[in-house]
Protein backbone atom coordinates (compact mmCIF):
# COMPACT_ATOMS: atom_id res chain seq x y z
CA UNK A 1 -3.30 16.11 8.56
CA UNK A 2 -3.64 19.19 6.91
CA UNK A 3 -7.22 20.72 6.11
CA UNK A 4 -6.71 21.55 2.64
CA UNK A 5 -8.20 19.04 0.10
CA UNK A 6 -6.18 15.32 -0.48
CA UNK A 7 -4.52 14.85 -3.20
CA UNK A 8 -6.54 12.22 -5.77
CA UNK A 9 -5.50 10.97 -8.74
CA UNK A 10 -7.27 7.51 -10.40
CA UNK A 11 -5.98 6.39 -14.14
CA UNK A 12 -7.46 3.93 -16.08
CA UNK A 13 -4.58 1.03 -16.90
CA UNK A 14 -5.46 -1.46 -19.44
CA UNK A 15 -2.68 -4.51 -17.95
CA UNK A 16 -2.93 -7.58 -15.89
CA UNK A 17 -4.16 -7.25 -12.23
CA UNK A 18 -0.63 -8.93 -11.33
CA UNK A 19 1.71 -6.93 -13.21
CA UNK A 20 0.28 -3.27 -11.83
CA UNK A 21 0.78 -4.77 -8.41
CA UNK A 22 3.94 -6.01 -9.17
CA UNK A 23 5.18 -2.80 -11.07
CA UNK A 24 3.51 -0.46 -8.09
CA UNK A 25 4.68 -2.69 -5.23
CA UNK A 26 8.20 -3.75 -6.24
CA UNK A 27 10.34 -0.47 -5.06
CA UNK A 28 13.07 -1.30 -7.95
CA UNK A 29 10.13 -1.01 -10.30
CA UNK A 30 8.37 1.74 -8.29
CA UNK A 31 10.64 4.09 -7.91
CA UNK A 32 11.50 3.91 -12.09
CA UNK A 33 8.19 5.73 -13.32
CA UNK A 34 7.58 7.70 -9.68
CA UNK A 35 8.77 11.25 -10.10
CA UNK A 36 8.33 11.84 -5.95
CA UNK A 37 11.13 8.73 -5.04
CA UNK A 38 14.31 8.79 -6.27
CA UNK A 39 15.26 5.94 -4.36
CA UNK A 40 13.29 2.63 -2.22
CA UNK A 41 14.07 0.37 -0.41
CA UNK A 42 12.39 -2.45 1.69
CA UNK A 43 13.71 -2.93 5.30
CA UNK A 44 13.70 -7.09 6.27
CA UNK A 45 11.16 -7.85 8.31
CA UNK A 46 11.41 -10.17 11.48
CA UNK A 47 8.09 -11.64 10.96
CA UNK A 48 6.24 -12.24 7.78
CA UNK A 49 3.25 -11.17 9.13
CA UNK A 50 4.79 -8.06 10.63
CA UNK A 51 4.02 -4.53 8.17
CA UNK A 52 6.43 -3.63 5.87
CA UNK A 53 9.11 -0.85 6.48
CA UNK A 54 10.51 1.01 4.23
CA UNK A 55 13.28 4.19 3.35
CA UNK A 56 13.01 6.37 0.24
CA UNK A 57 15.03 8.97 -0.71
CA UNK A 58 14.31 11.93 -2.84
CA UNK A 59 17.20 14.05 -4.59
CA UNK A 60 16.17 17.55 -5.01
CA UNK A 61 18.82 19.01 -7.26
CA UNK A 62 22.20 20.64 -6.25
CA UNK A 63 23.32 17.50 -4.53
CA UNK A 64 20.86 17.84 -2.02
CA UNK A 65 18.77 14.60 -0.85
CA UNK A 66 15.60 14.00 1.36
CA UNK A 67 15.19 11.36 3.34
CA UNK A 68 11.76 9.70 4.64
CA UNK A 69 10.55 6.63 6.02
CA UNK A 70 7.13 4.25 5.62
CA UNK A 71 5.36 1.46 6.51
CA UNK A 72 2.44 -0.38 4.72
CA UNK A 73 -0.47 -0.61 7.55
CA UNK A 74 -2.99 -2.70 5.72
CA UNK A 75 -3.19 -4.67 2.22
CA UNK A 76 -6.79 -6.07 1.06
CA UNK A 77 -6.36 -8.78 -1.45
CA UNK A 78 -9.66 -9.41 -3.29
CA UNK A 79 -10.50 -11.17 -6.60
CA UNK A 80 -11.59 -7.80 -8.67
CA UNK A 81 -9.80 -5.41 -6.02
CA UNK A 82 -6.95 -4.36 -3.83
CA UNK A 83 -5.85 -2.29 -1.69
CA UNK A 84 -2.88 -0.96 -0.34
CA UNK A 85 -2.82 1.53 2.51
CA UNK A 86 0.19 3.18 4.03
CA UNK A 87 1.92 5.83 6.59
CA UNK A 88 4.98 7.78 5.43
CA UNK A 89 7.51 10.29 7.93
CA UNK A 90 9.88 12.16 7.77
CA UNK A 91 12.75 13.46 10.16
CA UNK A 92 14.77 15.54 7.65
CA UNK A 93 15.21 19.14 8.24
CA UNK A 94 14.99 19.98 4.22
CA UNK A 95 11.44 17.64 4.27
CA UNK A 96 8.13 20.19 4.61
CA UNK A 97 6.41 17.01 4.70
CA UNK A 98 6.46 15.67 8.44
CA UNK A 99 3.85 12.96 8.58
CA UNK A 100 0.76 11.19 6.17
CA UNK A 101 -1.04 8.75 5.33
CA UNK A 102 -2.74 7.29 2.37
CA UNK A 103 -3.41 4.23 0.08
CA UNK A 104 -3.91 3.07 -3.03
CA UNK A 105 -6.50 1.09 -4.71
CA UNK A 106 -6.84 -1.64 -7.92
CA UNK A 107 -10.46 -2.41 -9.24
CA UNK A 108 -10.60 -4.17 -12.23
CA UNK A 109 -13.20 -3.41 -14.33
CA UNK A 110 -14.40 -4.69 -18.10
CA UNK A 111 -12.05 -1.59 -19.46
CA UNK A 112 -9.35 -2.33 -17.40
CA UNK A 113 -8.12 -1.67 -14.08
CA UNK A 114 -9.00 1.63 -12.38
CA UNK A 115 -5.71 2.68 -10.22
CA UNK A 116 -6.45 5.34 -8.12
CA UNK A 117 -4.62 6.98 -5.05
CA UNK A 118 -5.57 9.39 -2.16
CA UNK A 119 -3.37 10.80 0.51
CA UNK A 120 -2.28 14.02 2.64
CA UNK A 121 -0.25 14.79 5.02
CA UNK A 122 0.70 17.59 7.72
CA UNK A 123 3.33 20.17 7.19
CA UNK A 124 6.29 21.36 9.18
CA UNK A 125 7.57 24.94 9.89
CA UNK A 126 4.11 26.29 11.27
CA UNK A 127 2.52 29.02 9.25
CA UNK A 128 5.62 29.12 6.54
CA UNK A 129 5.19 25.97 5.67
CA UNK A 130 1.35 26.17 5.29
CA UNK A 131 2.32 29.05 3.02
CA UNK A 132 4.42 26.69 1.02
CA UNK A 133 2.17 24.27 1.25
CA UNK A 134 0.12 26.47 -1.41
CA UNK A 135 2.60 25.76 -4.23
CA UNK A 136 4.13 22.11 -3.30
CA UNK A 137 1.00 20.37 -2.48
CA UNK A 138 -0.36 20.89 -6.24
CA UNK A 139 3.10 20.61 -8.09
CA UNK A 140 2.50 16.93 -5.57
CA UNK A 141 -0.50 16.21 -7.13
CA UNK A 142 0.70 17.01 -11.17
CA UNK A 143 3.74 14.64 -9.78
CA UNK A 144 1.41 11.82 -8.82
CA UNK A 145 -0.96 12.40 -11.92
CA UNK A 146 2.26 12.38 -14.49
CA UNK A 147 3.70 9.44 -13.14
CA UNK A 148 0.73 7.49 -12.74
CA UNK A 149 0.48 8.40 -16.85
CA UNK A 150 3.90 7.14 -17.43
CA UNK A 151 3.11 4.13 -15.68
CA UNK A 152 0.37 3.78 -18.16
CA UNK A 153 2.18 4.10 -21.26
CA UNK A 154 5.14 1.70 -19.60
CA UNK A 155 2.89 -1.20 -19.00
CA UNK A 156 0.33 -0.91 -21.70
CA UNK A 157 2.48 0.23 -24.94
CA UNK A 158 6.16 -0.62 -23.23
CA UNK A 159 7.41 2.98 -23.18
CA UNK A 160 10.09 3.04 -20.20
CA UNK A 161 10.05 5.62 -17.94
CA UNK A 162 13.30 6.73 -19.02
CA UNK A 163 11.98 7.52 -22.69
CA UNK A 164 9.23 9.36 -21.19
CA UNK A 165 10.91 11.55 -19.41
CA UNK A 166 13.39 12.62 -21.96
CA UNK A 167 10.74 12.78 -24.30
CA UNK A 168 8.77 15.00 -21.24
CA UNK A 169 11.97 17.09 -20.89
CA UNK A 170 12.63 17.95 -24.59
CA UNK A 171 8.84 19.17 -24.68
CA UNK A 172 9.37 21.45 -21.71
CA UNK A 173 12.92 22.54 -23.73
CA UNK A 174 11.48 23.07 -27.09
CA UNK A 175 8.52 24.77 -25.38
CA UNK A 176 10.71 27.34 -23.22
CA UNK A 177 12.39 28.33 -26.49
CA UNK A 178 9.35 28.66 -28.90
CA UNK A 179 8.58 31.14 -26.03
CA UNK A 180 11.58 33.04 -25.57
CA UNK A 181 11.87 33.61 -29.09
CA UNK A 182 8.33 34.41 -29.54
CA UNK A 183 8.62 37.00 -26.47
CA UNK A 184 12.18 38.38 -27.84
CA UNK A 185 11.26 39.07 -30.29
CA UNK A 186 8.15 41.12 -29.60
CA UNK A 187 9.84 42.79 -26.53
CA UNK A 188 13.06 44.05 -27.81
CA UNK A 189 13.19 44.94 -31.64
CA UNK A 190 9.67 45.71 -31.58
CA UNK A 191 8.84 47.77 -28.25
CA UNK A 192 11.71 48.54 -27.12
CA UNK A 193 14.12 49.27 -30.31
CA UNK A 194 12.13 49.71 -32.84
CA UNK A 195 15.02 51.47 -34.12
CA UNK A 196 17.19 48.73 -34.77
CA UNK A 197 15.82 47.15 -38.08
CA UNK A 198 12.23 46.37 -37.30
CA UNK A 199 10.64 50.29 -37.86
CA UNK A 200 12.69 50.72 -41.51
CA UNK A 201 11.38 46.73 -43.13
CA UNK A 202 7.72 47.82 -42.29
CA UNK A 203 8.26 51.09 -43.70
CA UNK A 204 10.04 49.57 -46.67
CA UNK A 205 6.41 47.65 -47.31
CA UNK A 206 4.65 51.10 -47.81
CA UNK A 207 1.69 49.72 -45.05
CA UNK A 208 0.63 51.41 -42.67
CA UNK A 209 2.02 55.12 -43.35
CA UNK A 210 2.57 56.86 -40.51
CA UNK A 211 1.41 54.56 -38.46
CA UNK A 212 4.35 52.17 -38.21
CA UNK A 213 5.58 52.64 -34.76
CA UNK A 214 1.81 52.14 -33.17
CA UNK A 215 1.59 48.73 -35.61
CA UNK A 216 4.78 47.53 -33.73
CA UNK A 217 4.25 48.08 -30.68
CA UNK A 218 0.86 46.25 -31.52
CA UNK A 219 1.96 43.29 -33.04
CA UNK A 220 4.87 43.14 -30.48
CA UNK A 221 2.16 42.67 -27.94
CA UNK A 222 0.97 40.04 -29.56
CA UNK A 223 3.60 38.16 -30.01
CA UNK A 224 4.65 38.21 -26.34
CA UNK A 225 1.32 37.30 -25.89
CA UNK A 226 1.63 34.26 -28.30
CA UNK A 227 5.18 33.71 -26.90
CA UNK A 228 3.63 32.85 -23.54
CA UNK A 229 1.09 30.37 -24.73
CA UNK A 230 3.86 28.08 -25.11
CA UNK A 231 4.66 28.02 -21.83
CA UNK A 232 0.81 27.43 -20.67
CA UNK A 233 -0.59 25.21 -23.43
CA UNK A 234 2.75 24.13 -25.46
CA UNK A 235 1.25 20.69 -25.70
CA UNK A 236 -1.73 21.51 -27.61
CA UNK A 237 -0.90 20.37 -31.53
CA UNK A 238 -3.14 23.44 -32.91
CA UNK A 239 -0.68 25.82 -31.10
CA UNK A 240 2.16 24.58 -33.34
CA UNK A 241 -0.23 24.79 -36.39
CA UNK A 242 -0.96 28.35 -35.78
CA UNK A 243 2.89 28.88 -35.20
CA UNK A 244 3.94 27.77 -38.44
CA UNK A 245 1.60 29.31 -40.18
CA UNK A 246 2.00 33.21 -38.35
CA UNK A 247 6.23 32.10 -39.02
CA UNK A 248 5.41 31.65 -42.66
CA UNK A 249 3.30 35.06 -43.13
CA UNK A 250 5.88 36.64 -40.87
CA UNK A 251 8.80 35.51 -43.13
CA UNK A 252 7.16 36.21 -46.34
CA UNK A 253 6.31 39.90 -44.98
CA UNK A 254 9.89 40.85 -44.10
CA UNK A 255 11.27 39.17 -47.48
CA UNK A 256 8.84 41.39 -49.27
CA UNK A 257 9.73 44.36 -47.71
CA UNK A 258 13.51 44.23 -48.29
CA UNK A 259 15.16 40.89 -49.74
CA UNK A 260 18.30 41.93 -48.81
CA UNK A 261 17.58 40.52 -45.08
CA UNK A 262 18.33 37.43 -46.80
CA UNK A 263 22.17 38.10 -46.67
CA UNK A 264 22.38 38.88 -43.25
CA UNK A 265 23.63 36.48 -40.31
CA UNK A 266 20.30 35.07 -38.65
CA UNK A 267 18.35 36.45 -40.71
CA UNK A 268 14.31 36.02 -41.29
CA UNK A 269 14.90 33.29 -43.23
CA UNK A 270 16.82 31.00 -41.22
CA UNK A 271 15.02 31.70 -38.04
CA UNK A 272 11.77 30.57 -39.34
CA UNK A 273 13.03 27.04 -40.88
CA UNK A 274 14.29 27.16 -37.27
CA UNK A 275 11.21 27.35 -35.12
CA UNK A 276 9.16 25.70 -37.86
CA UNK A 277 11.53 22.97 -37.71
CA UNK A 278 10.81 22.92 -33.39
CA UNK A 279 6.77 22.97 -34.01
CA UNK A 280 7.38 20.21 -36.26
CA UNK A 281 9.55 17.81 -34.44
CA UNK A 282 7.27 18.83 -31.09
CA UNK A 283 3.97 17.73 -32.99
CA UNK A 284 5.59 14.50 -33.76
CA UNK A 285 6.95 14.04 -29.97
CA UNK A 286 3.39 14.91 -28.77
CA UNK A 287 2.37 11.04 -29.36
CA UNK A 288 1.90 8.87 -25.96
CA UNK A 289 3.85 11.80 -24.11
CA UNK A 290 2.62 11.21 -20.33
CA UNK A 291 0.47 14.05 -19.14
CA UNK A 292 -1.16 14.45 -15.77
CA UNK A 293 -4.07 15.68 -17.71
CA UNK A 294 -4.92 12.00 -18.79
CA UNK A 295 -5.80 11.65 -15.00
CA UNK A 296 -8.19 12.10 -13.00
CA UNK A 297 -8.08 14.25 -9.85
CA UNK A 298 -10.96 14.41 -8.71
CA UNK A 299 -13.29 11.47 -6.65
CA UNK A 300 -16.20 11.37 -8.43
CA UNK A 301 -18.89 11.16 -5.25
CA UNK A 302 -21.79 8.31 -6.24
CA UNK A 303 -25.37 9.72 -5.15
C-alpha cells in the first residue's frame, strides 16, 4: 500500500439497515450512485461459501475504459453493525491503481446509520505514478465523499442518482460561466482594451477625472477576482446574493453614464437579466444537491 494517508469518508444515512446493504451491495444498484464504477458485475461462485468475485469497469471519457477486478474477503453480520471488507486489482495498462484493499462499515445508531469507508491502495509506474498519485488520490476521495452524498439523498428523500448528477453538472456549467463572464469581462474591456467602450461610459459619468484608466484597471481586478470565486465556492448561496446585487449597481452605473448602451446588441442591459437570471436558477438548484462536503473525511480517533 501506499504511505500516504487512506482515503475515509463516513456519512450519516437516515434508511433501513436492509436497504443501505441492499443499495451498497447489489452492483446494479451500486454502480447507479458510485461515480468510481461505471459498470459491476458479480462472477458465479462454485461454492456459496466461497468469497465473492467480481469485474468493474470504469469509462474514462474518449471511449476509453478501465478494467479491474475484486473479491469480498470478509462480511461481519451483526444486529447494530456490518461490515464488509474487500481486495480490488487491476491488470490494465491505463489503471494507476494496481492493487488495495479496504472495507466498509454500517453502525446503526439512534440518528441513523453511520456508513463509513476506508481504503488505499499501491500505485503503478514507480515514481510517475506516485507523482500522480498527488492529484488522483484526492479527486478519489471527493469521488467517494460525493457519491456516498448522493446515496444519501437517493435513499432518504428518493432523488435518483441520475437527477443528481444532472443537477451536479448544470451547477458546475452555470458556475464555469458566471466565471468566465465575470473574468471577461474584467480582463479584456477593462485591462486590456480599455479603449473599446469601457474608458469613454466611465468618463461619460464625470467620476473619477483623470483617474479613469487606474479605476479600470482596479475594478477589472476585481472582477477577475470575483469571477474566480465561482469556480472555488460557486455553491455558496451568499455568492449569488452578492452577484446580483454588484450586476444591478453595475447595470445601473453604465445606464447612467450613457443610455444609449441600451440600443446596442448585448448590451448592459441584457447581460445582467442574463447572469441574474443564472444566480437565480443556481440558488434554487442548490437544494439537496450532493456535496462531498456533507461527509466526513476524517476518522475521528476516540481517546
Amino acid at each position: 500500500m501506499s504511505k500516504s494517508k487512506p482515503i475515509y469518508v463516513e456519512t450519516l444515512i437516515n434508511a433501513e439497515m436492509e436497504k443501505l446493504w441492499d443499495y451498497t451491495q447489489k452492483p446494479d444498484l451500486h454502480e447507479q450512485w458510485d461515480l468510481r464504477f461505471t459498470n459491476i458485475t458479480y462472477l458465479p461462485k462454485e461454492k456459496e461459501a466461497d468469497p465473492q468475485h467480481f469485474l468493474y469497469q470504469t469509462n474514462i471519457g474518449f471511449g476509453l475504459t478501465i478494467k479491474g477486478t475484486g473479491k469480498s474477503v470478509k462480511t461481519v453480520m451483526k444486529k447494530n453493525e456490518r461490515v464488509s471488507a474487500l481486495k480490488f486489482w487491476a491488470n490494465h495498462p491505463l489503471s494507476l491503481i494496481a492493487e488495495g484493499s479496504g472495507y466498509w462499515k454500517y453502525t446503526q445508531t439512534s440518528d441513523g446509520i453511520v456508513f463509513l469507508t476506508q481504503y488505499d491502495y499501491a500505485t503503478r509506474f514507480g515514481y510517475l505514478g506516485r507523482i500522480m498519485n498527488v492529484v488522483f488520490k484526492p479527486l478519489m476521495g471527493w469521488a467517494t465523499a460525493w457519491s456516498f452524498d448522493c446515496l444519501r439523498l437517493w435513499l432518504e428523500k428518493g432523488i435518483s442518482p441520475q437527477i443528481s448528477m444532472v443537477r451536479s453538472l448544470y451547477q458546475m456549467i452555470a458556475s464555469f460561466v458566471l466565471a468566465f463572464i465575470w473574468i471577461y469581462q474584467g480582463l479584456v474591456p477593462k485591462i486590456l482594451f480599455q479603449d473599446a467602450g469601457e474608458l469613454e461610459l466611465l468618463q461619460g459619468t464625470g467620476l473619477f477625472q483623470g483617474h479613469e484608466e487606474l479605476f479600470l484597471y482596479i475594478l477589472g481586478v476585481l472582477q477577475i477576482g470575483f469571477g474566480l470565486l465561482f469556480l472555488w465556492i460557486g455553491r455558496k448561496w451568499w455568492l449569488h446574493v452578492i452577484n446580483i446585487v454588484a450586476l444591478i449597481c453595475l447595470g445601473v452605473g453604465a445606464i447612467m453614464s450613457s443610455a444609449i448602451v441600451l440600443a446596442a446588441p448585448f448590451n448592459p442591459l441584457t447581460l445582467t437579466i442574463a447572469m441574474i437570471g443564472y444566480s437565480l436558477l443556481t440558488t434554487l438548484n442548490l437544494k439537496d444537491l450532493p456535496s462531498a462536503n456533507h461527509c466526513k473525511r476524517n476518522r475521528v480517533r476516540s481517546r
